[in-house]
N, C-alpha and C. Protein backbone atom coordinates (compact mmCIF):
# COMPACT_ATOMS: atom_id res chain seq x y z
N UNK A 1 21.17 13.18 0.71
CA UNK A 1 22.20 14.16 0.37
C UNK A 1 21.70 15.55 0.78
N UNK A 2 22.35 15.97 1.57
CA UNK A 2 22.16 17.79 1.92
C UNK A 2 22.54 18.36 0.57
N UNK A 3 21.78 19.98 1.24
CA UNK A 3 21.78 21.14 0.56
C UNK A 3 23.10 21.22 -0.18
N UNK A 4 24.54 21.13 0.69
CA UNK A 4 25.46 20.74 0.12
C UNK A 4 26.29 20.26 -1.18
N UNK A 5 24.96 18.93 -0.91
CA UNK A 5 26.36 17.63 -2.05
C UNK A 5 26.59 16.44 -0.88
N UNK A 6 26.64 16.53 0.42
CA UNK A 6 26.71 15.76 0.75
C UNK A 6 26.02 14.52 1.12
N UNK A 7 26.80 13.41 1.20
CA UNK A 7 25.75 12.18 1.63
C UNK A 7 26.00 11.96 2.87
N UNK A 8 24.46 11.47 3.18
CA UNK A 8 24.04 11.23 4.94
C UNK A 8 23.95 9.87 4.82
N UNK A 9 24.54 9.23 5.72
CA UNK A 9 24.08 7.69 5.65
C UNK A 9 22.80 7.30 6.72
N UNK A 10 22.07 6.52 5.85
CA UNK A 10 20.82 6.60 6.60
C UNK A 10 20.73 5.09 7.91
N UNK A 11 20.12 5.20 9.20
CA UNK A 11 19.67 4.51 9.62
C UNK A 11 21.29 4.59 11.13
N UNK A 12 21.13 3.42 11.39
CA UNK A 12 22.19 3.46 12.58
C UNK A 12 23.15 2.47 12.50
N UNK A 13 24.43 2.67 12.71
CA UNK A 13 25.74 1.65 12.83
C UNK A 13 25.42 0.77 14.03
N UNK A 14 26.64 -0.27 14.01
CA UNK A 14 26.76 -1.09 15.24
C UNK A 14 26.10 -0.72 16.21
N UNK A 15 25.19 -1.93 16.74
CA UNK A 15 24.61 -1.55 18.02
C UNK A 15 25.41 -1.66 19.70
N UNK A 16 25.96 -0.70 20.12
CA UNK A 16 26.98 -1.17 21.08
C UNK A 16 26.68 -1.96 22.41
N UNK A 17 28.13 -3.09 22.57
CA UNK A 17 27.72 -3.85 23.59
C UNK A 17 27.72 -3.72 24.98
N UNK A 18 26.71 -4.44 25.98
CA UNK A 18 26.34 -5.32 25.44
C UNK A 18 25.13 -5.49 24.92
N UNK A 19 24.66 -6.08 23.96
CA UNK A 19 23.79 -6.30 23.15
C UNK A 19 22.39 -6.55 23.92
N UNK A 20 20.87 -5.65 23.23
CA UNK A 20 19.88 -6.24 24.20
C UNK A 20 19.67 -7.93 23.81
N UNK A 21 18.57 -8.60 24.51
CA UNK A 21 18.51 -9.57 24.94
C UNK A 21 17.02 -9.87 24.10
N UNK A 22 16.37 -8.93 23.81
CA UNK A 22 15.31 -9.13 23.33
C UNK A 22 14.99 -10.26 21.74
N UNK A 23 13.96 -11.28 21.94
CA UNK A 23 14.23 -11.56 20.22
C UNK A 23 13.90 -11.15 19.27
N UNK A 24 13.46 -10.09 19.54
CA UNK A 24 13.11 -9.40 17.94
C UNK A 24 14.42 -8.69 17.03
N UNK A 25 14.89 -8.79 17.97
CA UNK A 25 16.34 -8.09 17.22
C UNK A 25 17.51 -9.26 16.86
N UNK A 26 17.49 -8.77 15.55
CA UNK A 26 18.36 -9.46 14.93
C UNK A 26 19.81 -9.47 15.05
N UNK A 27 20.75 -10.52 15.33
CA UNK A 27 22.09 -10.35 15.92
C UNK A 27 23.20 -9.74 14.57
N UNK A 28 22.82 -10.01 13.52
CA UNK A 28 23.53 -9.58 12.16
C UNK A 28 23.35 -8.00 12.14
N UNK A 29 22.03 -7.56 12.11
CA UNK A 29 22.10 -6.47 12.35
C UNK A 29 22.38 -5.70 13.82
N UNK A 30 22.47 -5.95 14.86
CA UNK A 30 23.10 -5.51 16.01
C UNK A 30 24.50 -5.53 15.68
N UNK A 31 25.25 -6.37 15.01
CA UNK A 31 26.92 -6.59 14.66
C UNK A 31 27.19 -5.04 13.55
N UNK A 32 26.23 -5.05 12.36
CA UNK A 32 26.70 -4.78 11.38
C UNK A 32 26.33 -3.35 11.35
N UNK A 33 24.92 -2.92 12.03
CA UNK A 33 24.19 -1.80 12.00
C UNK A 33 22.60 -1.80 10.81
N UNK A 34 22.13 -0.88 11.29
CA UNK A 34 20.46 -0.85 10.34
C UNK A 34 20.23 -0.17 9.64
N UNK A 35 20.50 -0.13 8.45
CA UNK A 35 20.66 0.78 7.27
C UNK A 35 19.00 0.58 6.41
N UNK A 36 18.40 0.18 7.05
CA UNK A 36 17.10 -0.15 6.00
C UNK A 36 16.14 1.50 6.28
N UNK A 37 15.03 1.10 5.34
CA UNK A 37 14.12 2.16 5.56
C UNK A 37 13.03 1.60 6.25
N UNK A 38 12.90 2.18 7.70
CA UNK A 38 12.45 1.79 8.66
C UNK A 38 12.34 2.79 9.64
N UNK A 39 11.05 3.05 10.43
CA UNK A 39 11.24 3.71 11.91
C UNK A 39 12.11 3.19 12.78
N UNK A 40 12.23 4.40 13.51
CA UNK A 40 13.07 4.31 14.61
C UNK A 40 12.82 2.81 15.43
N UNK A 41 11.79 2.93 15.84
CA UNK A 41 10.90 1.89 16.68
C UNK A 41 11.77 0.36 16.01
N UNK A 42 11.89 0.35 15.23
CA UNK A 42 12.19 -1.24 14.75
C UNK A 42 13.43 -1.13 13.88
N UNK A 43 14.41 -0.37 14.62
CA UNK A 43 15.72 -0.56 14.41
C UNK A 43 16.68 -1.82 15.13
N UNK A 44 16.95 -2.70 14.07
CA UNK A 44 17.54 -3.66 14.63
C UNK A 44 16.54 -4.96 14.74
N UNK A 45 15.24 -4.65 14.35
CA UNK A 45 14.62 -5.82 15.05
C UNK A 45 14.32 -7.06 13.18
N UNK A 46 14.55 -7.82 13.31
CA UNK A 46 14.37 -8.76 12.21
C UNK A 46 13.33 -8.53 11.01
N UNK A 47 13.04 -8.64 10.13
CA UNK A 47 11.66 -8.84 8.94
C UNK A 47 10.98 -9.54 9.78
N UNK A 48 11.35 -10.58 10.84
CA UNK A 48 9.77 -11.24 10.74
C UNK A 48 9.70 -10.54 12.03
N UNK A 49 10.05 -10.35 13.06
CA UNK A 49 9.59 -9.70 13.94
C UNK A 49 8.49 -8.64 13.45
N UNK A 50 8.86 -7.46 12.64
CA UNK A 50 8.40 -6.40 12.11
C UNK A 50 7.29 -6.78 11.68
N UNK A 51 7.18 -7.86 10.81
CA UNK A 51 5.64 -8.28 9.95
C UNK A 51 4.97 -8.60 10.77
N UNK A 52 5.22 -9.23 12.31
CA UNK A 52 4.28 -10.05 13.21
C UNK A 52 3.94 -8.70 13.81
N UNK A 53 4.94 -7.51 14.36
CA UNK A 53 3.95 -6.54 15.14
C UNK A 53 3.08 -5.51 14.06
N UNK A 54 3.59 -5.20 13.08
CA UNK A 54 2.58 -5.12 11.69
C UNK A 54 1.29 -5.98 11.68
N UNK A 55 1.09 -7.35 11.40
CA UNK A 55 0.12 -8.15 11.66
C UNK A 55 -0.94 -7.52 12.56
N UNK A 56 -0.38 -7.42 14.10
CA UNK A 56 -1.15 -6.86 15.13
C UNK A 56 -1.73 -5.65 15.13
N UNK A 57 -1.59 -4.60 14.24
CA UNK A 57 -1.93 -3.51 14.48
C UNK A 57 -2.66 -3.27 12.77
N UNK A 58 -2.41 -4.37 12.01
CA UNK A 58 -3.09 -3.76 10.70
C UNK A 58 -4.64 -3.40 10.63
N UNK A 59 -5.03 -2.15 9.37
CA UNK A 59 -6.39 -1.98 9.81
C UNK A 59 -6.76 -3.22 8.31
N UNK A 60 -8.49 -2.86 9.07
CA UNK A 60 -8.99 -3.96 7.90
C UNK A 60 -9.21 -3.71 6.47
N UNK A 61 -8.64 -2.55 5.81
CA UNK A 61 -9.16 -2.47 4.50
C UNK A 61 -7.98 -2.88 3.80
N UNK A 62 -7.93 -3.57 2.19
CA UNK A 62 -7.36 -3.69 1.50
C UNK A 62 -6.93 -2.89 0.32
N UNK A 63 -5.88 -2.63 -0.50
CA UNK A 63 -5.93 -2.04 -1.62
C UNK A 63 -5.76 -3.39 -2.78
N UNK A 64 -6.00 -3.16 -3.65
CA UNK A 64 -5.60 -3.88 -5.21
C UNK A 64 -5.30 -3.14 -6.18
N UNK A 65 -4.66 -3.23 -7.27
CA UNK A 65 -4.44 -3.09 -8.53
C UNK A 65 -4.61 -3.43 -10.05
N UNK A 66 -5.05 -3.53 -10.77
CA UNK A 66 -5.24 -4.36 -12.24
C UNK A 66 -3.17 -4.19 -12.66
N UNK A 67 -2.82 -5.13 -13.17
CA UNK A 67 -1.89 -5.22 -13.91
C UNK A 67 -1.89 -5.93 -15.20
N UNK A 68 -1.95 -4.93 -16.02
CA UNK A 68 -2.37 -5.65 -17.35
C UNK A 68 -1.27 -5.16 -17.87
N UNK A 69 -0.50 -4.21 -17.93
CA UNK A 69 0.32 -3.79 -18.81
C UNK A 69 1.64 -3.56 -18.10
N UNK A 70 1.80 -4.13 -16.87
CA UNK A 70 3.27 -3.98 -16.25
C UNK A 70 3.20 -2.60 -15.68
N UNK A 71 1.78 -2.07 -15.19
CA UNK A 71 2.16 -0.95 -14.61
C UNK A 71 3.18 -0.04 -13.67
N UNK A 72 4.05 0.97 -13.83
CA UNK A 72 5.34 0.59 -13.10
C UNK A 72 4.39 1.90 -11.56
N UNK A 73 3.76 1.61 -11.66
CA UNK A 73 3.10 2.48 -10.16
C UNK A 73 2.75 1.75 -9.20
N UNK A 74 2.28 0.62 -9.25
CA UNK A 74 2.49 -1.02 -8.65
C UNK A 74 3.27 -0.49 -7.46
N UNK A 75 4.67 -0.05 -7.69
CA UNK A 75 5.36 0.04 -6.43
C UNK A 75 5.05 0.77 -5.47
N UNK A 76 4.27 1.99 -6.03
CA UNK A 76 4.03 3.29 -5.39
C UNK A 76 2.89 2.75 -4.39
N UNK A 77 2.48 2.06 -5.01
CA UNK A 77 0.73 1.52 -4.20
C UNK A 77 1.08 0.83 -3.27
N UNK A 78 2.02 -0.51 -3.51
CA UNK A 78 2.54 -0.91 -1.82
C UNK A 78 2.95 -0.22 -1.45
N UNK A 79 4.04 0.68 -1.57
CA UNK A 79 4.63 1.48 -0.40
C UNK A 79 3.36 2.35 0.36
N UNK A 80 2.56 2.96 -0.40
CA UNK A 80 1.39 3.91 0.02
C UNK A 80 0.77 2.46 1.28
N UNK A 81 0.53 1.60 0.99
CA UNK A 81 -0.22 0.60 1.58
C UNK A 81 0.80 0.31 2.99
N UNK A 82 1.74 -0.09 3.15
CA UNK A 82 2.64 -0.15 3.94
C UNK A 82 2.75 0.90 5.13
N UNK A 83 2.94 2.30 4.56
CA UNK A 83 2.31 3.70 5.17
C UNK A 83 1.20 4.09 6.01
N UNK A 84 0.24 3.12 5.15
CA UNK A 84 -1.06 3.38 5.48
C UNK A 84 -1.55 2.18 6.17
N UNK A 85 -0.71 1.25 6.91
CA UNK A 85 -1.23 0.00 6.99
C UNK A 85 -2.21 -1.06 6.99
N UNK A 86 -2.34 -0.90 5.28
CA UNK A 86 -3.36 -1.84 4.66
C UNK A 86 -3.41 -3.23 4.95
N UNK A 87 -4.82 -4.12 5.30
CA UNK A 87 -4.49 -5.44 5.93
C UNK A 87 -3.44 -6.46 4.79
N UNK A 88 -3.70 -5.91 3.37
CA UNK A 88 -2.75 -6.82 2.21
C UNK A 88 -3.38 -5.59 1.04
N UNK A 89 -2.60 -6.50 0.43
CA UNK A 89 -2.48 -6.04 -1.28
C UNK A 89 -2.61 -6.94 -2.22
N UNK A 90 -3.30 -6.80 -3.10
CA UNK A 90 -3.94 -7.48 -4.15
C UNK A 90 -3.41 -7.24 -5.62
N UNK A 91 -2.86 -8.15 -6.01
CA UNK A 91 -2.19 -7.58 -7.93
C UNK A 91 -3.29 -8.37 -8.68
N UNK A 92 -4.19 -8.00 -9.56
CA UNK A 92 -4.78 -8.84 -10.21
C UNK A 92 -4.25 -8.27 -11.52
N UNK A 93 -4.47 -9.47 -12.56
CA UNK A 93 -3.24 -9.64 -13.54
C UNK A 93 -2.22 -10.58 -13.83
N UNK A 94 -1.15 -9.70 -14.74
CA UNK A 94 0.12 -10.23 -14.44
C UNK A 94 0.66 -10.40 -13.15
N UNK A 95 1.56 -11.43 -12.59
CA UNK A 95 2.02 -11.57 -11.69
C UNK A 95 3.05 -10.80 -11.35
N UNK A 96 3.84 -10.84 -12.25
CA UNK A 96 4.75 -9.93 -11.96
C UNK A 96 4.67 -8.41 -12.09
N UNK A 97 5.45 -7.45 -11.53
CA UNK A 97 5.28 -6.43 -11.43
C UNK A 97 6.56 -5.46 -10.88
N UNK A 98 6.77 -4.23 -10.94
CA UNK A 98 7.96 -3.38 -11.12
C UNK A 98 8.09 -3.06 -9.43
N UNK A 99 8.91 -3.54 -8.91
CA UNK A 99 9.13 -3.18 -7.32
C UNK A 99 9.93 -2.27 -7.22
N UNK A 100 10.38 -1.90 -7.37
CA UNK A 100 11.42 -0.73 -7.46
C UNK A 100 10.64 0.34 -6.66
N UNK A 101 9.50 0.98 -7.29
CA UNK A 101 8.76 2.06 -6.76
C UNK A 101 8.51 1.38 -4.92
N UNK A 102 8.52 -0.04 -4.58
CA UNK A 102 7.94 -0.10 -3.33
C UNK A 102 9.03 0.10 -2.31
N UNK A 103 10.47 0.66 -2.67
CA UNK A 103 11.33 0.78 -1.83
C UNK A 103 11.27 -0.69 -0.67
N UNK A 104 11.39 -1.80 -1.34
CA UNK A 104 11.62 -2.76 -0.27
C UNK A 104 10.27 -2.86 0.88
N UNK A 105 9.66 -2.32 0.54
CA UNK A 105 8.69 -2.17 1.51
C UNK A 105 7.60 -3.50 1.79
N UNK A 106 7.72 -4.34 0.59
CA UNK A 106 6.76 -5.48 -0.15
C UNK A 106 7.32 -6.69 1.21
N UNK A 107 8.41 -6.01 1.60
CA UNK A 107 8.88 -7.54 2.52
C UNK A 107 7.95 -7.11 3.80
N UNK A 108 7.56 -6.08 4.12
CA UNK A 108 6.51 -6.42 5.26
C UNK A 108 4.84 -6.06 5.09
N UNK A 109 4.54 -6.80 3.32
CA UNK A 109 3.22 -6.61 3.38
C UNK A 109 2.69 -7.89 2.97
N UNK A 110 1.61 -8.45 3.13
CA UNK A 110 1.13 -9.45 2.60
C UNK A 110 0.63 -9.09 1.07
N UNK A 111 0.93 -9.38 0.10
CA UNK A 111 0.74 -9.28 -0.92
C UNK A 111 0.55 -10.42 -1.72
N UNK A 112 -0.77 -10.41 -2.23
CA UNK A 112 -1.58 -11.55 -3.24
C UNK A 112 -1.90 -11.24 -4.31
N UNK A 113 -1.84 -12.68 -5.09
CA UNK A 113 -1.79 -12.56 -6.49
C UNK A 113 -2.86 -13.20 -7.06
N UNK A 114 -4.48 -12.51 -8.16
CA UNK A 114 -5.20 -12.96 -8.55
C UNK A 114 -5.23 -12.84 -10.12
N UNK A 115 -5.31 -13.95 -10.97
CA UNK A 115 -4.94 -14.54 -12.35
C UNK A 115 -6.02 -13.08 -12.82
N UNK A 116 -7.23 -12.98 -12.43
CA UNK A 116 -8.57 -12.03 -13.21
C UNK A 116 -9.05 -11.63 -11.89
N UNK A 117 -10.09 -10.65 -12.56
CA UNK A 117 -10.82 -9.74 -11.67
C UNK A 117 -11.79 -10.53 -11.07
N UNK A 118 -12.58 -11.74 -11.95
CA UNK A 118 -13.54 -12.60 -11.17
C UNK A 118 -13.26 -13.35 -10.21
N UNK A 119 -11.55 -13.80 -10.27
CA UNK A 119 -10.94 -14.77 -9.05
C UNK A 119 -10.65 -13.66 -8.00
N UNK A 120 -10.56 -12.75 -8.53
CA UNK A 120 -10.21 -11.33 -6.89
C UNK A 120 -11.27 -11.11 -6.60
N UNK A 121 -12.69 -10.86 -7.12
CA UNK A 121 -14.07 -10.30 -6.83
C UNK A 121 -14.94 -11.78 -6.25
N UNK A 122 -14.40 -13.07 -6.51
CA UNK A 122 -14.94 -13.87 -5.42
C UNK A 122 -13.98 -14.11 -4.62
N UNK A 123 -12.30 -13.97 -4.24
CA UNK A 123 -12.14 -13.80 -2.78
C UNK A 123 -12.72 -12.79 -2.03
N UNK A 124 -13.08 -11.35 -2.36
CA UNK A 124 -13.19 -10.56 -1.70
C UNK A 124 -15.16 -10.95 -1.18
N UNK A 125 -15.55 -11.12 -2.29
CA UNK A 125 -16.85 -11.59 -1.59
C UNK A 125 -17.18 -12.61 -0.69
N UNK A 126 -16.16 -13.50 -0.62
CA UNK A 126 -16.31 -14.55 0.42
C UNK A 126 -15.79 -14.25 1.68
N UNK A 127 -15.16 -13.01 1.70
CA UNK A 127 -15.05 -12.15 2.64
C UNK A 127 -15.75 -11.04 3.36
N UNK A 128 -16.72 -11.06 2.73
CA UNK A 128 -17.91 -9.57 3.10
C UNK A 128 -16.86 -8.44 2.26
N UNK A 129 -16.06 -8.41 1.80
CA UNK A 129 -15.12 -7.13 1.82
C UNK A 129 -16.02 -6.55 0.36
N UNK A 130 -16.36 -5.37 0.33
CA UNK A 130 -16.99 -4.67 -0.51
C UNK A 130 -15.86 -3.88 -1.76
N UNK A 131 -15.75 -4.41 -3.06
CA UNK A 131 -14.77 -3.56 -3.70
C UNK A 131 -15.16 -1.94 -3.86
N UNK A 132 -14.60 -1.31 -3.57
CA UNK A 132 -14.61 0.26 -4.20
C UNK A 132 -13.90 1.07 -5.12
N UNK A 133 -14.16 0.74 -6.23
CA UNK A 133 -13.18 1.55 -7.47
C UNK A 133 -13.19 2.83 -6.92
N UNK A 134 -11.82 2.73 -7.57
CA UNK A 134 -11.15 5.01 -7.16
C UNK A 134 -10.64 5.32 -8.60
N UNK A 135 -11.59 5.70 -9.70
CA UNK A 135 -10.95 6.35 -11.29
C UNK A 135 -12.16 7.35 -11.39
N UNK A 136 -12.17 8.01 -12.17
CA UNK A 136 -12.91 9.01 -12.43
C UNK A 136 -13.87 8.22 -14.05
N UNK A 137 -15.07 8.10 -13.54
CA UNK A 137 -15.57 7.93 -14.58
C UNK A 137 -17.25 8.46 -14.61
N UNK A 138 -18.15 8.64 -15.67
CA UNK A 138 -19.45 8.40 -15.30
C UNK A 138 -20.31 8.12 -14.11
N UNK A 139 -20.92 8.91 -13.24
CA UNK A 139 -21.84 7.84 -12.44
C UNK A 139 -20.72 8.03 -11.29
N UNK A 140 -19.59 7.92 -10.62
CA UNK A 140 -18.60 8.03 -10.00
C UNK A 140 -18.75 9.11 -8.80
N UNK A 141 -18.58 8.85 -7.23
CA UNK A 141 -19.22 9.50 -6.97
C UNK A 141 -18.15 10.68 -5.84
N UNK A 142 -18.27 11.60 -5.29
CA UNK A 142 -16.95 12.31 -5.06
C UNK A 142 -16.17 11.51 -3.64
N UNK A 143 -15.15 10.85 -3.96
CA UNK A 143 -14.18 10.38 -2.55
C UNK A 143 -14.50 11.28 -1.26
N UNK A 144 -14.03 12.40 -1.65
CA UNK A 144 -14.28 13.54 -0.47
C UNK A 144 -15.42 13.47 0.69
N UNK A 145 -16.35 13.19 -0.09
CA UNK A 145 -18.01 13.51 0.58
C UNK A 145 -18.76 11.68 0.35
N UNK A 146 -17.74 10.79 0.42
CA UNK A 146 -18.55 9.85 0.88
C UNK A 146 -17.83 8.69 1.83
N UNK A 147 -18.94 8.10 2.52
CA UNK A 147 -18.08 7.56 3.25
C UNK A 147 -17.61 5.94 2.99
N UNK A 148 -16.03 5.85 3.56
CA UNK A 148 -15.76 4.50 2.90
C UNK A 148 -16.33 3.37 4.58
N UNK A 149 -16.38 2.22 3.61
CA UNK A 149 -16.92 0.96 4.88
C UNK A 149 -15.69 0.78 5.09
N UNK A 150 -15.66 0.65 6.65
CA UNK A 150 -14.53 -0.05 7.49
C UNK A 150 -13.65 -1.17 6.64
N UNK A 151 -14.25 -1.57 6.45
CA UNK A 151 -13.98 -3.23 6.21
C UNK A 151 -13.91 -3.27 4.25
N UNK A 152 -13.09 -3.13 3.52
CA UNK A 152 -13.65 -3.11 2.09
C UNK A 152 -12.08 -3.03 1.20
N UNK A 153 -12.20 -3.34 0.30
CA UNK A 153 -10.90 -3.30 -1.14
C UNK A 153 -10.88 -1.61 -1.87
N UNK A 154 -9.78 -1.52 -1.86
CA UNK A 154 -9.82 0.08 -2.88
C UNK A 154 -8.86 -0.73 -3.89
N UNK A 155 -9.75 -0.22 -4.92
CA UNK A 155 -9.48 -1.19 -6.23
C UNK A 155 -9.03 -0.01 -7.32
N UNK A 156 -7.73 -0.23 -7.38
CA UNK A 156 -7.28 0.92 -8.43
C UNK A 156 -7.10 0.37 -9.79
N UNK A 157 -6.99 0.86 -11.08
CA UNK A 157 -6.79 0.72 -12.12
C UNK A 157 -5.48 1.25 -12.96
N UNK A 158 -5.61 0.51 -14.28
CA UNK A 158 -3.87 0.81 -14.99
C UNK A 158 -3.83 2.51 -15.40
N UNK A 159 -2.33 2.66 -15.09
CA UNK A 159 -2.35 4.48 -15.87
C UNK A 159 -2.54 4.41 -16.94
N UNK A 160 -3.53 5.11 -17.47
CA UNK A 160 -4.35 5.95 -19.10
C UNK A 160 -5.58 5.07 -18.57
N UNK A 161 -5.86 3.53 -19.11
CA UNK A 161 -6.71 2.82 -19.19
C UNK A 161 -7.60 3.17 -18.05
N UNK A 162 -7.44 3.29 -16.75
CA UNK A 162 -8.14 3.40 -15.96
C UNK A 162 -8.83 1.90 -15.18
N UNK A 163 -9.88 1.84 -14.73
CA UNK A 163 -10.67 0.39 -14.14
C UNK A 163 -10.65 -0.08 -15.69
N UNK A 164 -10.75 -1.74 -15.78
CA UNK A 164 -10.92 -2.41 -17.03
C UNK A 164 -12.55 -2.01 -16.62
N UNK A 165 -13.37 -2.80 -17.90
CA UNK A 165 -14.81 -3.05 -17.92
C UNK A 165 -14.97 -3.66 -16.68
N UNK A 166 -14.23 -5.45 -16.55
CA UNK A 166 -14.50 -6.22 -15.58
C UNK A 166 -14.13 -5.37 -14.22
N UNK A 167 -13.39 -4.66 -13.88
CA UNK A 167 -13.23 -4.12 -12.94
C UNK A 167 -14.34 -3.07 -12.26
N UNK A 168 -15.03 -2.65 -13.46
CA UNK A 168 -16.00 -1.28 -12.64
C UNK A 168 -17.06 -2.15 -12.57
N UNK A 169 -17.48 -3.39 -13.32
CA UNK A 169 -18.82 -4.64 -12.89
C UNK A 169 -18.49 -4.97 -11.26
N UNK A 170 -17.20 -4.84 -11.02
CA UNK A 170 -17.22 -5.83 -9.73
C UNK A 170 -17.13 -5.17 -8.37
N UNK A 171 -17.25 -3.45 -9.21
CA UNK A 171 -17.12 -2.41 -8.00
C UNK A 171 -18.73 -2.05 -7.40
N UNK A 172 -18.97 -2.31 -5.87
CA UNK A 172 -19.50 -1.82 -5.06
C UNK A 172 -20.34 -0.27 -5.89
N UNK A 173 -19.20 0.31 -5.72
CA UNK A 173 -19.12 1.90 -6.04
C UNK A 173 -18.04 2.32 -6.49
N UNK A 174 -17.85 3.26 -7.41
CA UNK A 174 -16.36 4.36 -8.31
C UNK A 174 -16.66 5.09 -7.37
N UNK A 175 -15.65 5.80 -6.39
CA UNK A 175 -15.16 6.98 -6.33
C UNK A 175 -14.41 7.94 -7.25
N UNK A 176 -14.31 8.90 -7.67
CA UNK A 176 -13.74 9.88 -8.20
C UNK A 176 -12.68 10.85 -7.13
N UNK A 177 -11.55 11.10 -7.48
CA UNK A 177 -10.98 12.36 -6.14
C UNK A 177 -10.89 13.40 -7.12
N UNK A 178 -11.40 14.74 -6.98
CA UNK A 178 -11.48 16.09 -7.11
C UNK A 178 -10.09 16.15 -7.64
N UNK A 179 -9.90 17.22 -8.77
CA UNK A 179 -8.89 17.31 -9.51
C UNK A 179 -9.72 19.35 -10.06
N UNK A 180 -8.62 19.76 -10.09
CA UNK A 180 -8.77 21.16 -10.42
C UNK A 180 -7.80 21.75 -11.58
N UNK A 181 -6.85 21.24 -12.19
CA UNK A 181 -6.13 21.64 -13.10
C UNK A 181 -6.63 21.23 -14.72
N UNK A 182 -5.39 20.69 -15.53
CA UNK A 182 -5.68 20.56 -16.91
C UNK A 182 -5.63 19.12 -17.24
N UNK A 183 -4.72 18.61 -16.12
CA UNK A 183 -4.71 16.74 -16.78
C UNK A 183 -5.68 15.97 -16.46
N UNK A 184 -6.03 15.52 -17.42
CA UNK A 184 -7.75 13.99 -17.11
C UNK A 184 -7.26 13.64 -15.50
N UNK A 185 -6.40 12.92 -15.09
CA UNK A 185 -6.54 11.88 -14.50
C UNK A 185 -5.07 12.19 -13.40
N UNK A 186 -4.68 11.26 -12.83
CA UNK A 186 -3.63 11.47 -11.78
C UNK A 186 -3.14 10.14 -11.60
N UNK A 187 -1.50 9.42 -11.61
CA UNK A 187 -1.51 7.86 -11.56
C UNK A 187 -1.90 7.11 -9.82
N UNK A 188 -1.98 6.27 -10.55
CA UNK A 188 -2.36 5.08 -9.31
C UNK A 188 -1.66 4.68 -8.02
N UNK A 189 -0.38 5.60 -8.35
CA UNK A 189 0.27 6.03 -6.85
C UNK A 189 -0.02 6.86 -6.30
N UNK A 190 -0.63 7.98 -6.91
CA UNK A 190 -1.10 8.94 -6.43
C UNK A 190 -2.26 9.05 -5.38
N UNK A 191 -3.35 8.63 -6.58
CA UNK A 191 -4.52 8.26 -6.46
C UNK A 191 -4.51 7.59 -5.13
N UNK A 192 -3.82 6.23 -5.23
CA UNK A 192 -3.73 5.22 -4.03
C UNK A 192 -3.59 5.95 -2.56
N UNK A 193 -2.53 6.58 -2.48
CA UNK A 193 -2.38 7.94 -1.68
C UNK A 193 -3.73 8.55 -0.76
N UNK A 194 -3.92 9.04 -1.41
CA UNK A 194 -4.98 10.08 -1.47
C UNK A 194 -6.71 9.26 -0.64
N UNK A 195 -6.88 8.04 -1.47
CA UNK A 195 -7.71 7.18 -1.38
C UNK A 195 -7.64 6.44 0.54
N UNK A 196 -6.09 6.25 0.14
CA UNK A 196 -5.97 5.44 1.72
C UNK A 196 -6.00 6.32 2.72
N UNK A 197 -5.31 7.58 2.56
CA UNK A 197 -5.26 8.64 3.63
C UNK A 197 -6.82 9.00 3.89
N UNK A 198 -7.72 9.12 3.06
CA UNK A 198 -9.21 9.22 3.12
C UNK A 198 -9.56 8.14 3.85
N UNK A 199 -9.30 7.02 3.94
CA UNK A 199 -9.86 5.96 4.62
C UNK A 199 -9.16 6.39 6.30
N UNK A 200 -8.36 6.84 6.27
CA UNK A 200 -7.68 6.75 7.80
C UNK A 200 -8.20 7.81 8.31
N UNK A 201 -8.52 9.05 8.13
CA UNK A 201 -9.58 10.12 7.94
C UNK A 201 -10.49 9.93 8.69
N UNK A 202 -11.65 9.11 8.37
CA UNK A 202 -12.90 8.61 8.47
C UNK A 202 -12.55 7.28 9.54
N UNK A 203 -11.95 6.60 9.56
CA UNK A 203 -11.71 5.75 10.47
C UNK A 203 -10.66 5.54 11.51
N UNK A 204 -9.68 6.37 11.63
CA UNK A 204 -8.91 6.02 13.25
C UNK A 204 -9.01 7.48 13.55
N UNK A 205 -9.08 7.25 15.44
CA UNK A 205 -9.19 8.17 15.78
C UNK A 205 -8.16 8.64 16.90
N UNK A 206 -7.58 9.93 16.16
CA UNK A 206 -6.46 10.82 16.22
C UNK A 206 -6.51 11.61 17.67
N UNK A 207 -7.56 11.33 18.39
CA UNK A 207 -7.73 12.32 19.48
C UNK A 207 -6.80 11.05 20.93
């Protein structure tokens, strides 16, 4: 909606004929038009098309989450992950969880589900993948000024609670991110944010 009041409809109508030929593009949406939230680049082209050239270009780090209490920031973290193209996403916890915040975004991420922190902390070890908590605690060391491994989990925790116990045992290392105002802490969408953009930082190169 503009400055106005008015509404913009997002994305593009009917694709006019005749139609490309290519298969990534979906014929329902070439008929009907592409109203999703999506780049330009993959207007028109199917979910699975999208996840397979996603696939190809994902980097190798992962994010996770604790869900113990139905955290509703869950969403914020895939979408951040999606953005940031994280190789998957990890819910440890409850299974279920509040999608809403991921704007649909969950349909082109791989997203896995671990019962506890010990069933997520031995997939990730049977992976070389190193967990790295991001909460501010004790001992915690500054995000800013260290560097993350290529290859590794950013392991976030519930809003207030922070990492459980089992969660900061199974961390590598806590990062902390720099905070300058009056509130303790910042939520796990945020955080997540902040954390992944730091990883892309330090590892792809922009030149």
């Amino acid at each position: 909606m503009d400055e106005n009041g008015d509404a913009r409809e997002v994305g593009v109508g009917p694709h006019p004929l005749p139609w490309p030929e290519d298969p990534r593009f979906d014929p329902e949406l070439l008929a009907e038009g592409d109203r999703r939230n999506v780049v330009d680049g993959y207007r028109y082209w199917s979910r699975e098309a999208i996840v397979t050239d996603l696939d190809r270009r994902r980097h190798p780090y992962h994010v996770a989450i604790e869900n113990w209490q139905h955290d509703f920031n869950i969403g914020s973290v895939v979408r951040n992950a999606n953005a940031f193209l994280a190789a998957g996403v990890h819910i440890v916890g409850k299974r279920r969880w509040n999608r809403r915040g991921a704007m649909v975004t969950d349909r082109y991420q791989h997203v896995r589900h671990h019962a506890t922190i010990e069933e997520f902390a031995a997939w990730a070890d049977a992976r070389d993948l190193p967990i790295i908590g991001v909460d501010i605690l004790p001992g915690s060391v500054p995000i800013e000024t260290t560097r993350l491994p290529e290859r590794c989990v950013l392991l976030f925790g519930q809003e207030g609670p922070g990492l459980s116990d089992a969660a900061r045992s199974a961390c590598t290392v806590v990062c902390s991110i720099a905070q300058f105002g009056s509130t303790r802490s910042i939520n796990a969408g945020v955080a997540s944010g902040i954390a992944m953009h730091t990883w892309i930082t330090q590892h792809i190169d922009f030149t």
